[in-house]
N, C-alpha and C. Protein backbone atom coordinates (compact mmCIF):
# COMPACT_ATOMS: atom_id res chain seq x y z
N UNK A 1 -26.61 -0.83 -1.25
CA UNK A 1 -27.50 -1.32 -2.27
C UNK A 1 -28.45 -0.19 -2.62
N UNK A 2 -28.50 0.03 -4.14
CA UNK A 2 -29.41 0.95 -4.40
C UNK A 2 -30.29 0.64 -5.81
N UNK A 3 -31.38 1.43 -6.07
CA UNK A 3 -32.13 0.69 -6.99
C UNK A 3 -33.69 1.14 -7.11
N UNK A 4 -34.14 1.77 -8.15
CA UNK A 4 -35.47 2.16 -8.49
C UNK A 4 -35.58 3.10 -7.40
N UNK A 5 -36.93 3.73 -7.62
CA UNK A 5 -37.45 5.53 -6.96
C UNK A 5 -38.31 4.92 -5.53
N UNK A 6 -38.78 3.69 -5.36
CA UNK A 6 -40.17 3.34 -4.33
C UNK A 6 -39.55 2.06 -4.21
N UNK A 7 -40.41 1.77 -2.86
CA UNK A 7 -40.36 0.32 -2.67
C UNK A 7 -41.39 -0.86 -3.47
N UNK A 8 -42.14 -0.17 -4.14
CA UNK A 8 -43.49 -1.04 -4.66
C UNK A 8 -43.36 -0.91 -6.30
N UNK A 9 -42.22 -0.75 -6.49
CA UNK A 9 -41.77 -0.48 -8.48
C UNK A 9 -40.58 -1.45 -8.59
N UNK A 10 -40.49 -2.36 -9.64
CA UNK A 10 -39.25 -2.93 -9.73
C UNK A 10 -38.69 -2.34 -10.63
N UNK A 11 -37.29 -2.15 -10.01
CA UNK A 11 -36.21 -1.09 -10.53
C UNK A 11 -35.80 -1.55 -11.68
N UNK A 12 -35.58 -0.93 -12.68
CA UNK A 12 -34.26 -1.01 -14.32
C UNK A 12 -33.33 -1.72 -14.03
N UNK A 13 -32.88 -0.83 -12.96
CA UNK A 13 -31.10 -1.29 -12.41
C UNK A 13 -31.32 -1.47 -10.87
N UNK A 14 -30.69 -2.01 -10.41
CA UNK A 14 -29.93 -1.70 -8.88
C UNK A 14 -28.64 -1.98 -8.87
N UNK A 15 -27.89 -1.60 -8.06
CA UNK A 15 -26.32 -1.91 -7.66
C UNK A 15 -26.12 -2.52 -6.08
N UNK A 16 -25.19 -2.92 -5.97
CA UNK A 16 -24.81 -3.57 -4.86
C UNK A 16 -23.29 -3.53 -5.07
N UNK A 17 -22.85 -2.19 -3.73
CA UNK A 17 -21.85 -2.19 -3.52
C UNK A 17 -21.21 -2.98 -3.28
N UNK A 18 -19.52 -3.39 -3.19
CA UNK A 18 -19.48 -4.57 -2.11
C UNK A 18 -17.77 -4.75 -2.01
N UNK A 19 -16.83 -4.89 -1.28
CA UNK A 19 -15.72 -5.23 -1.44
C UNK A 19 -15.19 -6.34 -0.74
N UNK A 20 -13.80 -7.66 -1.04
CA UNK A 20 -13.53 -8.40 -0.56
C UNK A 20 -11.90 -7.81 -0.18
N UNK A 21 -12.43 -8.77 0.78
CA UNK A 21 -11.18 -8.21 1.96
C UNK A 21 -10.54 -9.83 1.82
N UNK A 22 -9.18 -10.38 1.35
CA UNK A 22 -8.96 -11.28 1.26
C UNK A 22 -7.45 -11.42 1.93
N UNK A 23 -7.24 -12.62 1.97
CA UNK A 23 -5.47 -12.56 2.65
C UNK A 23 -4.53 -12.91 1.59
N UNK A 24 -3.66 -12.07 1.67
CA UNK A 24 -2.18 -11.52 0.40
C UNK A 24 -2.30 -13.12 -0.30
N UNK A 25 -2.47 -14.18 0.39
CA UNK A 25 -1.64 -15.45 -0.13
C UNK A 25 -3.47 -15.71 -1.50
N UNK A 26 -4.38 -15.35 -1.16
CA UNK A 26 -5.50 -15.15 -2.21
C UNK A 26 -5.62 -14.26 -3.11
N UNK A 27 -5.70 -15.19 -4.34
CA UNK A 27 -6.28 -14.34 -5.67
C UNK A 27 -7.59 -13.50 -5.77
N UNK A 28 -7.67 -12.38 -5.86
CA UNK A 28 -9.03 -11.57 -5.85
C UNK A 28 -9.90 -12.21 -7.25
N UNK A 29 -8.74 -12.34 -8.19
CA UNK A 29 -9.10 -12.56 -9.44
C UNK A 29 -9.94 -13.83 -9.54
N UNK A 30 -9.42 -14.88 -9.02
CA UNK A 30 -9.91 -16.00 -8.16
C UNK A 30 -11.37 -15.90 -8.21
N UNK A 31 -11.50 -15.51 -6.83
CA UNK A 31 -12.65 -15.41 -5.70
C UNK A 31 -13.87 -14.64 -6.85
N UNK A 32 -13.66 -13.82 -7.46
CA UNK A 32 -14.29 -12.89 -8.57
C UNK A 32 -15.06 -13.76 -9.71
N UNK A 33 -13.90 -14.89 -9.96
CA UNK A 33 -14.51 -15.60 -10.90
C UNK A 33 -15.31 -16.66 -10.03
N UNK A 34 -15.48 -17.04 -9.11
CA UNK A 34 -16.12 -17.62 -8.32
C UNK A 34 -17.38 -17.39 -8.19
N UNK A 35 -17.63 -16.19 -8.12
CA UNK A 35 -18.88 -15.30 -7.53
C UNK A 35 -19.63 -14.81 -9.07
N UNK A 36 -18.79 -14.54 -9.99
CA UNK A 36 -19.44 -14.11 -11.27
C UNK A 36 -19.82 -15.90 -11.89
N UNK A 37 -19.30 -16.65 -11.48
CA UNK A 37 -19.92 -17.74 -12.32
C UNK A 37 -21.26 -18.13 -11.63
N UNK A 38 -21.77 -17.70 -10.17
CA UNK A 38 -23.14 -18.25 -9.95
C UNK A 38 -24.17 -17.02 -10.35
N UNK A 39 -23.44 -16.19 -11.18
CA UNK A 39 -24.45 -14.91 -10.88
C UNK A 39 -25.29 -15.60 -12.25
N UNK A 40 -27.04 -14.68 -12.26
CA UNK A 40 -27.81 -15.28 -13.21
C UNK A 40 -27.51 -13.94 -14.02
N UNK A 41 -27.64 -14.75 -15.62
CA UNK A 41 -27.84 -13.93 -16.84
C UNK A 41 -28.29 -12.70 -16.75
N UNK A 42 -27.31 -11.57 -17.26
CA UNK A 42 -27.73 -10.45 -17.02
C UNK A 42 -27.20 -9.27 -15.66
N UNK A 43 -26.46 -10.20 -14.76
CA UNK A 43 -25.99 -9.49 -13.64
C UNK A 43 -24.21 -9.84 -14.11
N UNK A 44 -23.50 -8.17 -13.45
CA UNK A 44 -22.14 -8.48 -13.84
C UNK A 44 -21.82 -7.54 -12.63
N UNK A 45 -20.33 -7.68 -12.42
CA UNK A 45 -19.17 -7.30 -11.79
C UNK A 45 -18.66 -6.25 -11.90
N UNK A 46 -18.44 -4.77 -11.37
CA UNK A 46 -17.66 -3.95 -12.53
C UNK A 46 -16.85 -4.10 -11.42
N UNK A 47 -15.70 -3.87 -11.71
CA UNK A 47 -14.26 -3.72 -10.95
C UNK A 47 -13.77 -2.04 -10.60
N UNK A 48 -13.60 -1.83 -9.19
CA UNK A 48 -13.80 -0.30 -9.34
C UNK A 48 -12.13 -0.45 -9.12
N UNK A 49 -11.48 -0.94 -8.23
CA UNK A 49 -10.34 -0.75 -7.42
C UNK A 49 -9.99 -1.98 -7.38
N UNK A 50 -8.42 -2.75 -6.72
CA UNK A 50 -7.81 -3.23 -6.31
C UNK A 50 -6.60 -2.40 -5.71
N UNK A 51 -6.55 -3.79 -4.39
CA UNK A 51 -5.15 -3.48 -4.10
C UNK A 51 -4.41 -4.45 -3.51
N UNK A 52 -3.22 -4.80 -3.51
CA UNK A 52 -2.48 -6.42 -2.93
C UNK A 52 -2.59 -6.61 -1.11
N UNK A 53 -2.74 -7.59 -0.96
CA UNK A 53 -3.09 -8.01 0.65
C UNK A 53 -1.08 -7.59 0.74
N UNK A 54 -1.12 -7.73 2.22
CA UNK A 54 0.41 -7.88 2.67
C UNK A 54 0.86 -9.27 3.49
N UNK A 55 2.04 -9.69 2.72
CA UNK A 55 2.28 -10.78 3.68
C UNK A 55 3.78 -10.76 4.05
N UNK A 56 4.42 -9.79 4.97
CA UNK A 56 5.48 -8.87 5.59
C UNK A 56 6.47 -10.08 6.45
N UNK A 57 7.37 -10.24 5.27
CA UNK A 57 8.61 -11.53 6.33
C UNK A 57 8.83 -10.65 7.36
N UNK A 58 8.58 -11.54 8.44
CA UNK A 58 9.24 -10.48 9.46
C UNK A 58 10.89 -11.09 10.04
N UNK A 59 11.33 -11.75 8.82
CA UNK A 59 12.73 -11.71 9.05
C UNK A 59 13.40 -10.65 8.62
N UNK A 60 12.68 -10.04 7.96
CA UNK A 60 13.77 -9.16 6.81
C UNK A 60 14.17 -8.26 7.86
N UNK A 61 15.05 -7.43 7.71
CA UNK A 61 15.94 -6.49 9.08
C UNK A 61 15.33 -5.16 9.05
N UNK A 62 14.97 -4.71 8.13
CA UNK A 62 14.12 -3.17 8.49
C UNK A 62 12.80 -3.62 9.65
N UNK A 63 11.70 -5.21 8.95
CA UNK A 63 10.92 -5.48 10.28
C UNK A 63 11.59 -5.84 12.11
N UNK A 64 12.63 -6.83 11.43
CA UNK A 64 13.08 -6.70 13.22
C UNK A 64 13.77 -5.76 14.09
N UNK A 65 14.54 -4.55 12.98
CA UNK A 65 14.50 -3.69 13.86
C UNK A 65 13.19 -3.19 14.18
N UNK A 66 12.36 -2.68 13.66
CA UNK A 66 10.91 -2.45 14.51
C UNK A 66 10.84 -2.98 15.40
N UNK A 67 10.23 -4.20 14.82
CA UNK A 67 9.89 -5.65 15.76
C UNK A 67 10.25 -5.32 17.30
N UNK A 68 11.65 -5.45 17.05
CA UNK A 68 12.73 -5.12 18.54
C UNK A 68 11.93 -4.17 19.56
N UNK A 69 11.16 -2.88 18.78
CA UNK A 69 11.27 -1.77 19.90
C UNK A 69 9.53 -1.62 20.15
N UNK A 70 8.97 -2.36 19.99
CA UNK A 70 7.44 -2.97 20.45
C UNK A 70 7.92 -3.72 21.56
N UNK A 71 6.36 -3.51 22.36
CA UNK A 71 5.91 -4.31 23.46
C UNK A 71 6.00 -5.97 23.32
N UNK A 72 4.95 -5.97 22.35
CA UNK A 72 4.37 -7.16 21.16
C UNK A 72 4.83 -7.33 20.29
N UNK A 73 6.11 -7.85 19.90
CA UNK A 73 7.13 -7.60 18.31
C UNK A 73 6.35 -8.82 17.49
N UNK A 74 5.54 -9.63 18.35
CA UNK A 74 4.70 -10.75 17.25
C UNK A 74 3.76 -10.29 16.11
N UNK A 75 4.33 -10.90 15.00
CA UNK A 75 3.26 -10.11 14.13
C UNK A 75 2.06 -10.56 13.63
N UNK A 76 0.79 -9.69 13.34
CA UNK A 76 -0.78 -10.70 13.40
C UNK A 76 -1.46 -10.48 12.25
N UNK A 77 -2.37 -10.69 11.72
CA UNK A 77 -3.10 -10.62 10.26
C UNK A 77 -3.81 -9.88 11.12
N UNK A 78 -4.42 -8.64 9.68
CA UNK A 78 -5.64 -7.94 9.81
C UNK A 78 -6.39 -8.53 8.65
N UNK A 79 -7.68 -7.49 9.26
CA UNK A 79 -8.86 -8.03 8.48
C UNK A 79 -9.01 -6.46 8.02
N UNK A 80 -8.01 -5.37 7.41
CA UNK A 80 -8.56 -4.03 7.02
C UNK A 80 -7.31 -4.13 5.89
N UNK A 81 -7.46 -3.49 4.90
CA UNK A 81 -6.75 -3.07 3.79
C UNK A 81 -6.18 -1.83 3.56
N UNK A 82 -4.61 -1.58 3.00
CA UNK A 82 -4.33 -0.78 3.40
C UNK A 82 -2.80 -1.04 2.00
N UNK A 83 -2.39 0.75 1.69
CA UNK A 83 -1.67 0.43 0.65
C UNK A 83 -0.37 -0.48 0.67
N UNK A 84 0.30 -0.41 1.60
CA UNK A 84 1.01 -1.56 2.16
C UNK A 84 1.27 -2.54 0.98
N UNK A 85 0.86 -3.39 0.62
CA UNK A 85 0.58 -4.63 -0.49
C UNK A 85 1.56 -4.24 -1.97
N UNK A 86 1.22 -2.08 -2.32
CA UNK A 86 1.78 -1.86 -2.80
C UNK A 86 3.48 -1.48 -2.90
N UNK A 87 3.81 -1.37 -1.64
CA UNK A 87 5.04 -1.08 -1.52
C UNK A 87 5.76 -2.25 -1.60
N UNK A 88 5.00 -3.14 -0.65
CA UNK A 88 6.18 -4.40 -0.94
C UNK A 88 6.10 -5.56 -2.18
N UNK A 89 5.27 -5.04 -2.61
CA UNK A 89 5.57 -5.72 -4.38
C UNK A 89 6.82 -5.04 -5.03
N UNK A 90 7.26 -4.01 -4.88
CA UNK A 90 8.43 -3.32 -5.11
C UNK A 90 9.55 -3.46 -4.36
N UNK A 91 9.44 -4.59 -3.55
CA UNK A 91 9.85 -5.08 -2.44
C UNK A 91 10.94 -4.17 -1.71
N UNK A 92 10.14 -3.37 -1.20
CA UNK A 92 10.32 -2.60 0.01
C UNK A 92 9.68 -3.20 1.24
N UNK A 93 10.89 -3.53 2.55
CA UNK A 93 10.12 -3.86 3.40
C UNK A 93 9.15 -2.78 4.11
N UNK A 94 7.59 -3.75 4.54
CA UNK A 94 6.90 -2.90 4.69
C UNK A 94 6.12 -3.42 6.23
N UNK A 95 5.68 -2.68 6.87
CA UNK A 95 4.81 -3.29 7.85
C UNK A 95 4.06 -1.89 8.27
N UNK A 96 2.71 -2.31 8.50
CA UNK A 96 1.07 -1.47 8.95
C UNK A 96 1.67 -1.36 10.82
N UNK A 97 2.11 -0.34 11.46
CA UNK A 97 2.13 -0.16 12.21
C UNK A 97 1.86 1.11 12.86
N UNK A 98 1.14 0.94 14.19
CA UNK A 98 0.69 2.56 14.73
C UNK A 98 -0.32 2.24 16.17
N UNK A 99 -0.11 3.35 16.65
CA UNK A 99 -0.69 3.01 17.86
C UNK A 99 -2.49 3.17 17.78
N UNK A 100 -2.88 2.23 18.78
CA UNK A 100 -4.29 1.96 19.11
C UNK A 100 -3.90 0.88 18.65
N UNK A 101 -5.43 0.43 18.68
CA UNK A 101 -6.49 -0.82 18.06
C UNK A 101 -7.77 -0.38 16.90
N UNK A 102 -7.96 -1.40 16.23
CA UNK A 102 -9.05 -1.05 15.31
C UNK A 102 -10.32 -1.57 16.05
N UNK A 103 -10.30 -1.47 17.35
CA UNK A 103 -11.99 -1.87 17.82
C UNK A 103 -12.89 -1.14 17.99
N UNK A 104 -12.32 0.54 17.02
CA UNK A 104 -13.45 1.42 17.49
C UNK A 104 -12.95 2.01 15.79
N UNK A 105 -12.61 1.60 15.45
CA UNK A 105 -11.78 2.22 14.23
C UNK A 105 -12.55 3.07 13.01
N UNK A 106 -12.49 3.75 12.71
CA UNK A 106 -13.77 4.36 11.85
C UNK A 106 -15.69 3.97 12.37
N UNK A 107 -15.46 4.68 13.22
CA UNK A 107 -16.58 4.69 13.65
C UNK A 107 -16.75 6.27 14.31
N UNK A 108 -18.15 6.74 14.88
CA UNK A 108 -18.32 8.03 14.74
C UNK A 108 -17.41 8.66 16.56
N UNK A 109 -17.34 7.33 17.65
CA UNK A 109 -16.62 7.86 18.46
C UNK A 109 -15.19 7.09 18.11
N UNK A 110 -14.72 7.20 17.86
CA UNK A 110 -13.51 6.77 16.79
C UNK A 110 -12.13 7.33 18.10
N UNK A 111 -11.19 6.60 18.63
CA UNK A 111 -10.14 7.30 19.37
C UNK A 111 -8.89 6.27 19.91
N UNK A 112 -8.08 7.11 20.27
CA UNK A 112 -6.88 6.32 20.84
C UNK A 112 -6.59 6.80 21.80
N UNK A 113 -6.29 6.03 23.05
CA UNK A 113 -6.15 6.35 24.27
C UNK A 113 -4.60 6.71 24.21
N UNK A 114 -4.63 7.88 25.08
CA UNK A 114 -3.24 9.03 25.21
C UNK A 114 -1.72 7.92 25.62
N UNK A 115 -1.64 6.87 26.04
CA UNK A 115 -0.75 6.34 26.76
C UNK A 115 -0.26 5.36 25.29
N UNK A 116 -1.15 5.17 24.13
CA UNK A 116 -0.52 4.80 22.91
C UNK A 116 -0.12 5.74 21.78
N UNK A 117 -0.53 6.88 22.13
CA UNK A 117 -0.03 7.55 21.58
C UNK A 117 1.37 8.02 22.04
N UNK A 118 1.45 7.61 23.45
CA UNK A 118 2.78 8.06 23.64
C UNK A 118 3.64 6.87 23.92
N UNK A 119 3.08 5.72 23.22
CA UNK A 119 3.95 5.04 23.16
C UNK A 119 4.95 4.81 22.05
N UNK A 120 3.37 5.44 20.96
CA UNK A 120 3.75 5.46 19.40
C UNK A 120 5.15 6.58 19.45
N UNK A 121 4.96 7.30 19.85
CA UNK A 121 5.79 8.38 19.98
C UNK A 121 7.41 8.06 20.49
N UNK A 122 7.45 7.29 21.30
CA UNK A 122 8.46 6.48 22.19
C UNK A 122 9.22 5.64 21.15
N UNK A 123 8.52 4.92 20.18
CA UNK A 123 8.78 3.99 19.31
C UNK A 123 9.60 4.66 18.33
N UNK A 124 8.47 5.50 17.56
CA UNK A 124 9.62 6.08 16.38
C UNK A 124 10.81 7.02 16.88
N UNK A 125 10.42 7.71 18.10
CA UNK A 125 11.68 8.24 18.74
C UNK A 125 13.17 7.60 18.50
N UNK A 126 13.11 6.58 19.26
CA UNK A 126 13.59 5.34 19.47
C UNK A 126 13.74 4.51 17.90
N UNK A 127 13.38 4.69 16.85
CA UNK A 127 13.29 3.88 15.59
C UNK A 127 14.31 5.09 14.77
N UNK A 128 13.98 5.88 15.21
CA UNK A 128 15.09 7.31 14.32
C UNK A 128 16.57 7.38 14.68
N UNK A 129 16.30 6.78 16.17
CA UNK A 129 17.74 7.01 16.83
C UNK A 129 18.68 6.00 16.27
N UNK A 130 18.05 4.62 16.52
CA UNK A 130 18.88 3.48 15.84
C UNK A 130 19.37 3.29 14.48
């Protein structure tokens, strides 16, 4: 959020960044008109970006071969966005996969412990061969 030079001046403008993180089966377009209809006279929306949520059959056979060569072949919703959405509208099967976790994920000590990385490693090894 940004807006005017001081705290004791009311600003021209301010902005308020903001993005929705929604699940593939939700309309952004939707939710947008939702939020622009309580706004008061004079405040608007600009649209910087989109991009499609993913919702990855994991029947299709490019996922279960993956699937197969994981620990965890169950597959889980995220809450992070990612181009993904675009490939499989072109319906290419697609799936967000890679070693770690996002519980430290863009943050300033940000890391993946060595034993997923070599698991990641193990995987596509193993995903090239088949």
């Amino acid at each position: 959020m940004q807006g005017g030079v001081a705290l004791n001046i009311v600003p021209e403008r301010a902005e308020v960044d903001f993005e929705i993180r929604h699940l593939a089966v939700e309309a952004p377009q939707d939710i947008l008109r939702r939020i622009r209809a309580g706004l008061p006279e004079g405040i608007g929306i600009a649209e910087v970006s989109a991009y499609p949520g993913l919702d990855a059959d994991p029947a299709r056979p490019a996922i279960r071969r993956l699937a197969a060569l994981l620990p965890e072949p169950a597959p889980v919703k995220v809450s992070y966005g990612t181009e993904a959405g675009f490939f499989a509208a072109l319906d290419i099967a697609t799936v967000v996969c890679g070693p770690g976790t996002m519980d430290d994920g863009h943050q300033p000590d940000e890391s993946i412990a060595r034993d997923q990385l070599a698991l990641c490693s193990d995987v596509l090894a193993r995903l090239v061969r088949s």
